[in-house]
C-alpha atoms as a PDB file:
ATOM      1  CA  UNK A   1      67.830 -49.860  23.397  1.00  0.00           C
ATOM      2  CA  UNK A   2      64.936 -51.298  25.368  1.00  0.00           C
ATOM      3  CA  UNK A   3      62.598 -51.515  21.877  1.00  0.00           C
ATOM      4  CA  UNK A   4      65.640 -52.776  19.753  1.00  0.00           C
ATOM      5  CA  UNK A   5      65.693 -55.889  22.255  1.00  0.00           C
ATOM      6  CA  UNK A   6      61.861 -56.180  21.882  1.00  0.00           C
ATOM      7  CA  UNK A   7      61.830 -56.057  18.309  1.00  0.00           C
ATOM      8  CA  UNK A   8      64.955 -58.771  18.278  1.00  0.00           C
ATOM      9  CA  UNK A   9      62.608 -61.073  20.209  1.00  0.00           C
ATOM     10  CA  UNK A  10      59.395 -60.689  18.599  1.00  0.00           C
ATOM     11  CA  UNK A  11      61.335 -61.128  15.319  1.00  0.00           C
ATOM     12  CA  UNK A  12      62.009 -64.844  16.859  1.00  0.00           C
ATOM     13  CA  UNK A  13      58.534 -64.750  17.899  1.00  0.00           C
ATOM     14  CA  UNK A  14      57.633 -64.609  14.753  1.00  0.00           C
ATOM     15  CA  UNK A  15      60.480 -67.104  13.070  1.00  0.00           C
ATOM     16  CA  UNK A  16      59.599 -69.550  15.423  1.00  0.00           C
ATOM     17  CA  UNK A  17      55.898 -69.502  14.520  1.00  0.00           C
ATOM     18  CA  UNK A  18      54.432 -68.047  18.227  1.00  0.00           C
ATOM     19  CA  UNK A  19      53.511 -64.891  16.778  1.00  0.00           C
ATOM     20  CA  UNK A  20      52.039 -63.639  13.547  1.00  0.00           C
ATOM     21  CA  UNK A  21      53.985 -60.659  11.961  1.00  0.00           C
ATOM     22  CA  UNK A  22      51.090 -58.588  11.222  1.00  0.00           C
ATOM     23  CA  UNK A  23      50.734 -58.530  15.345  1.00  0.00           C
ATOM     24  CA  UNK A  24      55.107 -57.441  16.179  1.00  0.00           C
ATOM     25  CA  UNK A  25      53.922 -54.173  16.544  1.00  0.00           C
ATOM     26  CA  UNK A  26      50.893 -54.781  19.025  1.00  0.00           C
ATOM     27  CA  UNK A  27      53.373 -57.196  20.668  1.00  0.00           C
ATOM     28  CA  UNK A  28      56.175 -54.731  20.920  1.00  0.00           C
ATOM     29  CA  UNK A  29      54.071 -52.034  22.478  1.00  0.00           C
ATOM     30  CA  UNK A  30      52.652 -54.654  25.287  1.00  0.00           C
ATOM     31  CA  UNK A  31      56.129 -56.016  26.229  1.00  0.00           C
ATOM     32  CA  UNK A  32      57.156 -52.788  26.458  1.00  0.00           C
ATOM     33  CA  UNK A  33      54.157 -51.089  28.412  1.00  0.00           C
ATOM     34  CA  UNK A  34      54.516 -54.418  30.719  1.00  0.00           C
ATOM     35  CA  UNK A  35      57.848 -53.991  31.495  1.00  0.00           C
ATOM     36  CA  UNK A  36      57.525 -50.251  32.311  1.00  0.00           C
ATOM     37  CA  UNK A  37      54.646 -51.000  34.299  1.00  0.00           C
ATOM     38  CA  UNK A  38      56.254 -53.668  36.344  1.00  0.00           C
ATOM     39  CA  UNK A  39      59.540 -50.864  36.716  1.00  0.00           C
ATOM     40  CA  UNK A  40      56.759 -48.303  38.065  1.00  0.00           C
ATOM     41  CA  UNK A  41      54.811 -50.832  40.533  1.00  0.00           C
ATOM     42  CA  UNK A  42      58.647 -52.119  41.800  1.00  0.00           C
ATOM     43  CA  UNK A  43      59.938 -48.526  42.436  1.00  0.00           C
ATOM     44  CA  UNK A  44      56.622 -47.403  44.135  1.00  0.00           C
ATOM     45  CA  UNK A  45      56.531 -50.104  46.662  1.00  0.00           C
ATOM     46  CA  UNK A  46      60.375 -50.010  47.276  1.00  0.00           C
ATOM     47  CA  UNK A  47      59.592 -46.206  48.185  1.00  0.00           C
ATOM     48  CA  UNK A  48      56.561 -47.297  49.938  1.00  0.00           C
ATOM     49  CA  UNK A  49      58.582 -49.673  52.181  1.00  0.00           C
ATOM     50  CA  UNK A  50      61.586 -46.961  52.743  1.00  0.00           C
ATOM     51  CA  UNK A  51      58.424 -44.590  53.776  1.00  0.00           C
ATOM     52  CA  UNK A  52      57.105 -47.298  56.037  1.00  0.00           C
ATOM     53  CA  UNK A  53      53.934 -46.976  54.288  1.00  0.00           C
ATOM     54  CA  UNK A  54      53.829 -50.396  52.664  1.00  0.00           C
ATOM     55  CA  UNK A  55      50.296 -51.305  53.086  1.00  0.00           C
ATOM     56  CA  UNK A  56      49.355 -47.922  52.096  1.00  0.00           C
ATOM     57  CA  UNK A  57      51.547 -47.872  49.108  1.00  0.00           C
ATOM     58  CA  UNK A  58      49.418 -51.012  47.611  1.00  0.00           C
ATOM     59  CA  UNK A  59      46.237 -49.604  49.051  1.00  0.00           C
ATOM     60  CA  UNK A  60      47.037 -46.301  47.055  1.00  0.00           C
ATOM     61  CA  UNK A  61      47.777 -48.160  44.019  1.00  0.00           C
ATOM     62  CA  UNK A  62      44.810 -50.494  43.515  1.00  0.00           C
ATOM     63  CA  UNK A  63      42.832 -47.664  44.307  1.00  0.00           C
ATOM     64  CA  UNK A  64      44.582 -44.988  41.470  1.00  0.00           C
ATOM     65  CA  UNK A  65      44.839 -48.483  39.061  1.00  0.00           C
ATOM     66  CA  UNK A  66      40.947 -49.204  39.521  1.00  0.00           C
ATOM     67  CA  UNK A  67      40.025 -46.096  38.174  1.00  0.00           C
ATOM     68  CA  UNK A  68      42.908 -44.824  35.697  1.00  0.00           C
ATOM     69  CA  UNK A  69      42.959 -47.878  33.671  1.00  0.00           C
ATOM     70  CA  UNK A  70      39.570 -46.856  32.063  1.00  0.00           C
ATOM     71  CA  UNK A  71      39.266 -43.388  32.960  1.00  0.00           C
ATOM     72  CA  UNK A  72      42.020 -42.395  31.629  1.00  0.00           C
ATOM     73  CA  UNK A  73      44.213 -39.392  31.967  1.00  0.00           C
ATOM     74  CA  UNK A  74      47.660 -37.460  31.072  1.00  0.00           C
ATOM     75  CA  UNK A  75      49.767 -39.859  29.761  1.00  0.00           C
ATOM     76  CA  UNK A  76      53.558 -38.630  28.993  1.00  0.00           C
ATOM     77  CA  UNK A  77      54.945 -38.800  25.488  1.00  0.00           C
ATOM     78  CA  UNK A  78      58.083 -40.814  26.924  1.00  0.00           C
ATOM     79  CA  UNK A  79      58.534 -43.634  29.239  1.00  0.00           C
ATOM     80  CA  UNK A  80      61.376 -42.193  31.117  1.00  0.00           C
ATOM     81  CA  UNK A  81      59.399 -39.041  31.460  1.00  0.00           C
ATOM     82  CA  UNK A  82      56.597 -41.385  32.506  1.00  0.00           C
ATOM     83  CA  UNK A  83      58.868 -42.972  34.832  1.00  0.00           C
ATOM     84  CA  UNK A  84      60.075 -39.620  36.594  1.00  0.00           C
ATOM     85  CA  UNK A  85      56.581 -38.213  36.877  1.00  0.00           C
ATOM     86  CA  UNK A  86      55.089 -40.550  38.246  1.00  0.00           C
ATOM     87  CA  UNK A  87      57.788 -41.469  41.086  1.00  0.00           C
ATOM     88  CA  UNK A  88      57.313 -37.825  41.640  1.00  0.00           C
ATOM     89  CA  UNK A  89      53.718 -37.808  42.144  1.00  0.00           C
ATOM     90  CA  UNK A  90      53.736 -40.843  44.071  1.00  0.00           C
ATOM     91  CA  UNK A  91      56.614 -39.029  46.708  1.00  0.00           C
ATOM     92  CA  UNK A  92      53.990 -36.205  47.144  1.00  0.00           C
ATOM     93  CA  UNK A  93      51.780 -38.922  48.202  1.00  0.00           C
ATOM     94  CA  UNK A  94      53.468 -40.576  50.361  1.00  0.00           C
ATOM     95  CA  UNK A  95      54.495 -37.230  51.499  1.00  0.00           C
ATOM     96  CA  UNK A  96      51.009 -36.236  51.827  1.00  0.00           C
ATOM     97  CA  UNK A  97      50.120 -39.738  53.723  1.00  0.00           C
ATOM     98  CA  UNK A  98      53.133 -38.928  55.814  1.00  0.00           C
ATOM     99  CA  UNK A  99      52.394 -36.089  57.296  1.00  0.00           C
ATOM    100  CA  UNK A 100      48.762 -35.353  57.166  1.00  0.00           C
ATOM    101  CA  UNK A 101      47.412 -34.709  60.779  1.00  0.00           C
ATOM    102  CA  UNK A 102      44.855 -37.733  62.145  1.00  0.00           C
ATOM    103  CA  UNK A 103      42.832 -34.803  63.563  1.00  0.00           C
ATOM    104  CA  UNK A 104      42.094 -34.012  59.716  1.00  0.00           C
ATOM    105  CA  UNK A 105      41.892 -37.017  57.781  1.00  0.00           C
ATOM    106  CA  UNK A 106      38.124 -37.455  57.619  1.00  0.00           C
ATOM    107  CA  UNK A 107      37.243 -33.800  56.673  1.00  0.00           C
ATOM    108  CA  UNK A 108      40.005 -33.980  54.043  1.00  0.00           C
ATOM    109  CA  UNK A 109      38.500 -37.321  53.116  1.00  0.00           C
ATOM    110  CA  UNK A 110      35.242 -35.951  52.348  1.00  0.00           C
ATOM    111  CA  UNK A 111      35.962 -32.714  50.351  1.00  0.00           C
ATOM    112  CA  UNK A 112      38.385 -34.662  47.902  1.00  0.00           C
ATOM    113  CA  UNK A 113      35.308 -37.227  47.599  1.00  0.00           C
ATOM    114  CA  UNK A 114      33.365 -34.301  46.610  1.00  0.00           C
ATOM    115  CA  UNK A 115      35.732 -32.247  44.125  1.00  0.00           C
ATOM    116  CA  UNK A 116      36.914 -35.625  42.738  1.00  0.00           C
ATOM    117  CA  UNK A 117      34.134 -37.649  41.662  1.00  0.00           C
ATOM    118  CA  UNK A 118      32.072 -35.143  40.230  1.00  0.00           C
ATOM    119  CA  UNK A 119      35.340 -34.046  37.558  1.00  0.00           C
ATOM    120  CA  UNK A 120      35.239 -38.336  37.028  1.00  0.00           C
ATOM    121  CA  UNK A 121      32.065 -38.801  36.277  1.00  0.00           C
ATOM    122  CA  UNK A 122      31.608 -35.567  33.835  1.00  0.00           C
ATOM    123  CA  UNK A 123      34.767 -36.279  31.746  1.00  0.00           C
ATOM    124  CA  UNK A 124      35.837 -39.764  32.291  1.00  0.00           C
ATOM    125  CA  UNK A 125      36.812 -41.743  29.865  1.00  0.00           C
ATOM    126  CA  UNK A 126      39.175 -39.180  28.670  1.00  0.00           C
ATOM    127  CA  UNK A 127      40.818 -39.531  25.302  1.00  0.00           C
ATOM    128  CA  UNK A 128      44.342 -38.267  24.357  1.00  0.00           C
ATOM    129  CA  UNK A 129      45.725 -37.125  20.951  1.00  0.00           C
ATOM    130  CA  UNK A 130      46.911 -40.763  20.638  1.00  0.00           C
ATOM    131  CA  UNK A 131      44.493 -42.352  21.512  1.00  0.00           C
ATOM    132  CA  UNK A 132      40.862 -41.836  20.160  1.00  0.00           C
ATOM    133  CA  UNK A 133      37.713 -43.507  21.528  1.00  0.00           C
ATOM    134  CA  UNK A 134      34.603 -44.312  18.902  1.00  0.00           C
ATOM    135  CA  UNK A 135      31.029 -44.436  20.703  1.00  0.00           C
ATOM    136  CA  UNK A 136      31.512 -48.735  21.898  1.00  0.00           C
ATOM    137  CA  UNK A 137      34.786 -47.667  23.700  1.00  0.00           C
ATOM    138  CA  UNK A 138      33.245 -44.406  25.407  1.00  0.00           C
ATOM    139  CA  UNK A 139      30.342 -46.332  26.561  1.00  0.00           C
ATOM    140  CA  UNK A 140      32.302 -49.647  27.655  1.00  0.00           C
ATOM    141  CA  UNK A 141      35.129 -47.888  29.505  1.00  0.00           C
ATOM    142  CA  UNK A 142      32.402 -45.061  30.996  1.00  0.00           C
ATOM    143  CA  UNK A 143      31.046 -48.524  32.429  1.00  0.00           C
ATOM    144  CA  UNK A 144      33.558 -49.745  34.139  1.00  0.00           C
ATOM    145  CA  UNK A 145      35.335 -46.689  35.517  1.00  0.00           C
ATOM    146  CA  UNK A 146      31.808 -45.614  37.070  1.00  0.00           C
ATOM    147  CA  UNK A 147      31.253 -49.462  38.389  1.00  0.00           C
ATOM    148  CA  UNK A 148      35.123 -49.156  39.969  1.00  0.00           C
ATOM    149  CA  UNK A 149      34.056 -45.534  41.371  1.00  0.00           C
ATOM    150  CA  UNK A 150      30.945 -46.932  42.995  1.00  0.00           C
ATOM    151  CA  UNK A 151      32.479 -49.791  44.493  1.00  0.00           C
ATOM    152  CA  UNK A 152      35.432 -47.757  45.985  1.00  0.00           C
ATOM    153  CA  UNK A 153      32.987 -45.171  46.930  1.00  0.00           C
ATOM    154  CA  UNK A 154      30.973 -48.092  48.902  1.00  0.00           C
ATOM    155  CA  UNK A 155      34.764 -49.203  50.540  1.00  0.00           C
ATOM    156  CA  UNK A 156      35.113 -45.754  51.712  1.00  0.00           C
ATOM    157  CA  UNK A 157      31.716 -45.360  53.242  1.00  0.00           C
ATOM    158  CA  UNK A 158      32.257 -49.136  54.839  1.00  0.00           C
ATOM    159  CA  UNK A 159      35.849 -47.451  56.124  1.00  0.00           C
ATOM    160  CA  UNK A 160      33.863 -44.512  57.705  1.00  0.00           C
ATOM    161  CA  UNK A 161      31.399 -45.981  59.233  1.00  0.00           C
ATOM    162  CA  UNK A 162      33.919 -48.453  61.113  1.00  0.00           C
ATOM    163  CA  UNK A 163      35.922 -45.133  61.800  1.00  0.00           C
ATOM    164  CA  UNK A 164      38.496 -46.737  59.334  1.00  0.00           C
ATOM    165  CA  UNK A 165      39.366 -43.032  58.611  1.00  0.00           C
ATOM    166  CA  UNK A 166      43.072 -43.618  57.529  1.00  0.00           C
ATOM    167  CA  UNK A 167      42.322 -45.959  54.899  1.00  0.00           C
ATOM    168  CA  UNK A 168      39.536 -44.418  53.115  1.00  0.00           C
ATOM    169  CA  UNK A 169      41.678 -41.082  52.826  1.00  0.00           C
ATOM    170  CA  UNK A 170      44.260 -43.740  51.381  1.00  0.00           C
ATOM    171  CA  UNK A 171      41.441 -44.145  48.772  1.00  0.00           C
ATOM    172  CA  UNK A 172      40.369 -40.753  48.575  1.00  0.00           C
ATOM    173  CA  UNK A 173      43.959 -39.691  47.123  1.00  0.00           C
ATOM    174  CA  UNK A 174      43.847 -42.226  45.174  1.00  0.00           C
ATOM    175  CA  UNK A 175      40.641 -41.321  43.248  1.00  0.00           C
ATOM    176  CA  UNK A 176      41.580 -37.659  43.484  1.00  0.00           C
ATOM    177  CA  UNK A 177      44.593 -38.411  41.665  1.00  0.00           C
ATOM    178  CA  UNK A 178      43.295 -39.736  39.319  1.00  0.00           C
ATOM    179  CA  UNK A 179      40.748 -36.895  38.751  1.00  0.00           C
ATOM    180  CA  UNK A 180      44.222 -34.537  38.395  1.00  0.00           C
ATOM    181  CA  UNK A 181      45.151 -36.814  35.564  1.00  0.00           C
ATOM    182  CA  UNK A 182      42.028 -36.590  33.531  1.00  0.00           C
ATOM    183  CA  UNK A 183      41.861 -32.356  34.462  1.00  0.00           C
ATOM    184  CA  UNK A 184      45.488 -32.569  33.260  1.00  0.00           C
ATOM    185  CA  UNK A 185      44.751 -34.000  30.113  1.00  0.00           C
ATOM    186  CA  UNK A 186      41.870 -32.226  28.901  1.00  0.00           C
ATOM    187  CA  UNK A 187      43.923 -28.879  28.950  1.00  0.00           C
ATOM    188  CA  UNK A 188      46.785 -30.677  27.252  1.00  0.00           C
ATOM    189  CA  UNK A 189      44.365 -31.891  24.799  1.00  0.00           C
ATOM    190  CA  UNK A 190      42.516 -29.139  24.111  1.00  0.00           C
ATOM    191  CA  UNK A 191      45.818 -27.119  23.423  1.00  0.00           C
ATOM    192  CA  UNK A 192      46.758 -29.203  21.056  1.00  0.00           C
ATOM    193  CA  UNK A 193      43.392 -29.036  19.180  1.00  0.00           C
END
């Protein structure tokens, strides 16, 4: 229903000269990925607020974003499924956030630093069945997920050393989710090869 709309007003796009029709496809996709994206971000910080955990729910995501936009990782073949799976994951966050014990938080901190950066910087960027890298790609999007890593890794050892402890492991889950996602989608991937 959602992509009949889209195509409707990208057709118009097109009629009224704003978009070429070689591009409705490309502009399809976007407006759709957009939209979804906006639905996700809206739902995780309504949860965030009902958790109380507002700050942390944006803390979490810019964190997760910084390094799964060019990292990559398991990407769902529908957007509802999307939808659900994520929510889900982001309620065992907030779960996680929740009820983790202060007395904890910097020791957990450190050994998801060390099992999750290591699994980012051997297989990130990771490339799905859909979506193929070539050599410029690997190399540009390498770049900037390592670049994002070091600088979050350089906000968590700011956070530490002002006994910020709470944040960083904000941070932490955030990068070690997104290490799941790329783990995730190499054994998808390699099943399907």
């Amino acid at each position: 229903m959602l992509k009949e709309k889209l195509e409707k007003l990208v057709n118009e796009l097109v009629a009224n000269g704003h978009c070429k029709s070689e591009d409705k496809e490309i502009v399809i996709y976007g407006l759709s990925t957009a939209i979804e994206l906006t639905f996700n971000i809206i739902t995780m910080l309504v949860l965030g607020a009902l958790f109380d955990l507002l700050l942390e729910t944006v803390i979490f995501l810019v964190s997760f974003s910084l390094i799964r936009i060019y990292a990559g990782g398991y990407h769902c073949q529908k957007s509802i499924n999307c939808y659900f799976f994520s929510t889900a994951l982001f309620l065992l966050i907030l779960t996680i956030l929740k009820f983790t014990s202060v007395n904890y938080i910097f020791i957990i901190s450190i050994v998801l630093i060390c099992i999750s950066v290591p699994i980012i910087l051997k297989f990130a960027p990771v490339e799905t069945p859909t979506k193929l890298l070539d050599n410029d790609e690997i190399k540009y999007f390498r770049k900037k997920t390592v670049f994002n890593l070091i600088a979050e890794l350089i906000v968590v050892s700011i956070l530490f050393f002002y006994n910020l402890y709470y944040f960083s492991y904000i941070i932490c889950l955030g990068i070690t989710l997104s290490s799941i996602t790329i783990i995730i989608e190499i054994f998808r991937f390699k099943t399907k090869v």
